[in-house]
C-alpha atoms as a PDB file:
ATOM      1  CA  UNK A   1      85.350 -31.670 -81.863  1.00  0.00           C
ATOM      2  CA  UNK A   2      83.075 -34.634 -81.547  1.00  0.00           C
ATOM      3  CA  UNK A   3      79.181 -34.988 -82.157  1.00  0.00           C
ATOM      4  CA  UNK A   4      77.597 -38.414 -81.214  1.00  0.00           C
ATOM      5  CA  UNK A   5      73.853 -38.946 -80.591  1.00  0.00           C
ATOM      6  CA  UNK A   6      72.779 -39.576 -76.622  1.00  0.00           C
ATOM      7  CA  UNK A   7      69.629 -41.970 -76.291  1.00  0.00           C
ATOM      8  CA  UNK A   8      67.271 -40.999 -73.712  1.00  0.00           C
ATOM      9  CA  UNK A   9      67.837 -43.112 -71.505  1.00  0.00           C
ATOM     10  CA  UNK A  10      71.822 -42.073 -71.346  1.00  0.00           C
ATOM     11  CA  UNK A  11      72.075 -41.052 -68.033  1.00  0.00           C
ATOM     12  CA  UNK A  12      76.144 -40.371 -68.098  1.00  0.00           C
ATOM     13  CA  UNK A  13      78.755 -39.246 -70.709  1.00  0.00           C
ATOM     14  CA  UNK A  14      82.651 -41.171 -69.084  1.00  0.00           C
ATOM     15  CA  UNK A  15      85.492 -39.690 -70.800  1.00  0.00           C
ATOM     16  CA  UNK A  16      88.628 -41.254 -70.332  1.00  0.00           C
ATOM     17  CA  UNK A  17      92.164 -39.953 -70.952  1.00  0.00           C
ATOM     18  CA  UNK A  18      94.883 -42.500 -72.146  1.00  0.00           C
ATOM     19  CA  UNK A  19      98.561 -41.573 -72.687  1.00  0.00           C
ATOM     20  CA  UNK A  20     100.839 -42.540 -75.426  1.00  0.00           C
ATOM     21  CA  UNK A  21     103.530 -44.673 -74.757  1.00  0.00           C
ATOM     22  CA  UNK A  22     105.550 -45.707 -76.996  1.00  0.00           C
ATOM     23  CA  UNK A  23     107.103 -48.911 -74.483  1.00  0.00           C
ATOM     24  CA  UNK A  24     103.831 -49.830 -72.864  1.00  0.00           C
ATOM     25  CA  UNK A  25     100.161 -50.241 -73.759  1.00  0.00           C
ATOM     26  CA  UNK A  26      98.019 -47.059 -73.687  1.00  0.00           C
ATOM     27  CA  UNK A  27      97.702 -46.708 -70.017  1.00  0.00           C
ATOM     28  CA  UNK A  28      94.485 -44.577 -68.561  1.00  0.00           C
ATOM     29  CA  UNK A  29      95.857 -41.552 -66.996  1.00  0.00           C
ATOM     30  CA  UNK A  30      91.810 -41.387 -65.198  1.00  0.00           C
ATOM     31  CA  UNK A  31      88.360 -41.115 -66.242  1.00  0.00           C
ATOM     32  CA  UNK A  32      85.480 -38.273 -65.472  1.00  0.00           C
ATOM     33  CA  UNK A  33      81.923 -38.452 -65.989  1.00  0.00           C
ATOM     34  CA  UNK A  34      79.853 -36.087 -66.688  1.00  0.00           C
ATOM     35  CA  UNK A  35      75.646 -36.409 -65.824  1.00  0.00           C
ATOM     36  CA  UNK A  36      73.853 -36.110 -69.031  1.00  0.00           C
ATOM     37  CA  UNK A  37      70.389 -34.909 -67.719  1.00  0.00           C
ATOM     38  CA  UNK A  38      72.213 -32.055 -65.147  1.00  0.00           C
ATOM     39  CA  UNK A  39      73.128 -30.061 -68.525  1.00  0.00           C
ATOM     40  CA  UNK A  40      71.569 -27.597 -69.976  1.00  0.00           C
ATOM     41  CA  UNK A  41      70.229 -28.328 -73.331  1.00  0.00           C
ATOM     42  CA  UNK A  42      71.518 -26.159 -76.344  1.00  0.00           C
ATOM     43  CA  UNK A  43      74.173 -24.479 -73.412  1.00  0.00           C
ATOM     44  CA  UNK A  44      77.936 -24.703 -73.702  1.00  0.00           C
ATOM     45  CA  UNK A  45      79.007 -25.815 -70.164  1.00  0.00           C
ATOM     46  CA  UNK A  46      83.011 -25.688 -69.416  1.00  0.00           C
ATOM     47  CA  UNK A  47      83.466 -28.524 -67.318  1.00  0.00           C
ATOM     48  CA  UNK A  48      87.087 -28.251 -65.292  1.00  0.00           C
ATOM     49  CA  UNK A  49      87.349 -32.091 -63.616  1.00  0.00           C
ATOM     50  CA  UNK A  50      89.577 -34.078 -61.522  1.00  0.00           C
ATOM     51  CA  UNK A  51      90.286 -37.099 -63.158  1.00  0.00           C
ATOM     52  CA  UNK A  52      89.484 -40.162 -61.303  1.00  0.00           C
ATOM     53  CA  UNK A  53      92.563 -42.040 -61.051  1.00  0.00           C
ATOM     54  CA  UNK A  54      91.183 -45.198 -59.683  1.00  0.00           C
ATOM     55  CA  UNK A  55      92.796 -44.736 -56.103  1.00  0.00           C
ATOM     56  CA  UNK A  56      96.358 -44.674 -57.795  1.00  0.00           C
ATOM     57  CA  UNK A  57      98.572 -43.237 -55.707  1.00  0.00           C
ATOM     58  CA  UNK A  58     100.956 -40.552 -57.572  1.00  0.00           C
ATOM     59  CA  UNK A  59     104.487 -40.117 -56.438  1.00  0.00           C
ATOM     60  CA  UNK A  60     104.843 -36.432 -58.485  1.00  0.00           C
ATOM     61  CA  UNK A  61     101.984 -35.486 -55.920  1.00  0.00           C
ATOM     62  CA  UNK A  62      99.999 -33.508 -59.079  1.00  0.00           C
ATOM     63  CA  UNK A  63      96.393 -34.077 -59.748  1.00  0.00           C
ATOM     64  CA  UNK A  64      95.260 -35.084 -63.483  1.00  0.00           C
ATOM     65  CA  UNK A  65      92.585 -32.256 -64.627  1.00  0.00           C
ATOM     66  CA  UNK A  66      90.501 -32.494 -67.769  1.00  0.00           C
ATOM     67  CA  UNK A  67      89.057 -29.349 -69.114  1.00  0.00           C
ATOM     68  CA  UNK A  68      86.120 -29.620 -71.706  1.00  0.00           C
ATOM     69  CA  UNK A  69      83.143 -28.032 -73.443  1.00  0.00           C
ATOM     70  CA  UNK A  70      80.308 -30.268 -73.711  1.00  0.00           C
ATOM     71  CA  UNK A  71      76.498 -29.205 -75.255  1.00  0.00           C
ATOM     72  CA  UNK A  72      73.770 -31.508 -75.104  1.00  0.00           C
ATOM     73  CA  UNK A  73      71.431 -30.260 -78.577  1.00  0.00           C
ATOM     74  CA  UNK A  74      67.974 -30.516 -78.606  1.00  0.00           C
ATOM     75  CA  UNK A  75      66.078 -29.488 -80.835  1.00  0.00           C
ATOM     76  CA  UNK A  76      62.952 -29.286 -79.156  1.00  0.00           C
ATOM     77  CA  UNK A  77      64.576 -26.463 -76.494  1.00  0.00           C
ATOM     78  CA  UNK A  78      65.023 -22.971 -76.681  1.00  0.00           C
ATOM     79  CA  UNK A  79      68.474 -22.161 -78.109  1.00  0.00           C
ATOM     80  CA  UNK A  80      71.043 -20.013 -76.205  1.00  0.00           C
ATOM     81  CA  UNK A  81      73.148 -17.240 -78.004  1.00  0.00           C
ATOM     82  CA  UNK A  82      76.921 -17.417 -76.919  1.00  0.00           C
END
């Protein structure tokens, strides 16, 4: 669980996944983004994402997924009951 505050003008959330490696730096497994003023306010929204691997080409042939749960609160909005 994370809370951070979004300035208006935030048009984009990036979330980037990094593995742990105990040999090598953290290397980014892909990044999503997510558009800040296409949510909702004060709505959970499940967000189920290809990852963007940067044109890396995979020889397992699988596709890196992030699943998340993002809200964007404002106070000002009407407030949704779950």
């Amino acid at each position: 669980h994370f809370e951070f505050n979004v300035a208006e003008d935030d048009q984009q959330l990036t979330l980037e996944v990094f593995n742990s490696n105990q040999w090598h730096a953290d290397d980014s497994l892909g990044f999503m983004e997510v558009l800040v003023q296409n949510l909702e306010p004060n709505k959970v929204h499940k967000l189920v994402t290809r990852l963007n691997e940067g044109g890396v080409v995979r020889t397992d042939k699988k596709l890196a997924r992030l699943e998340v749960e993002v809200q964007r609160v404002d106070p000002r909005a009407p407030q949704h009951v779950a």
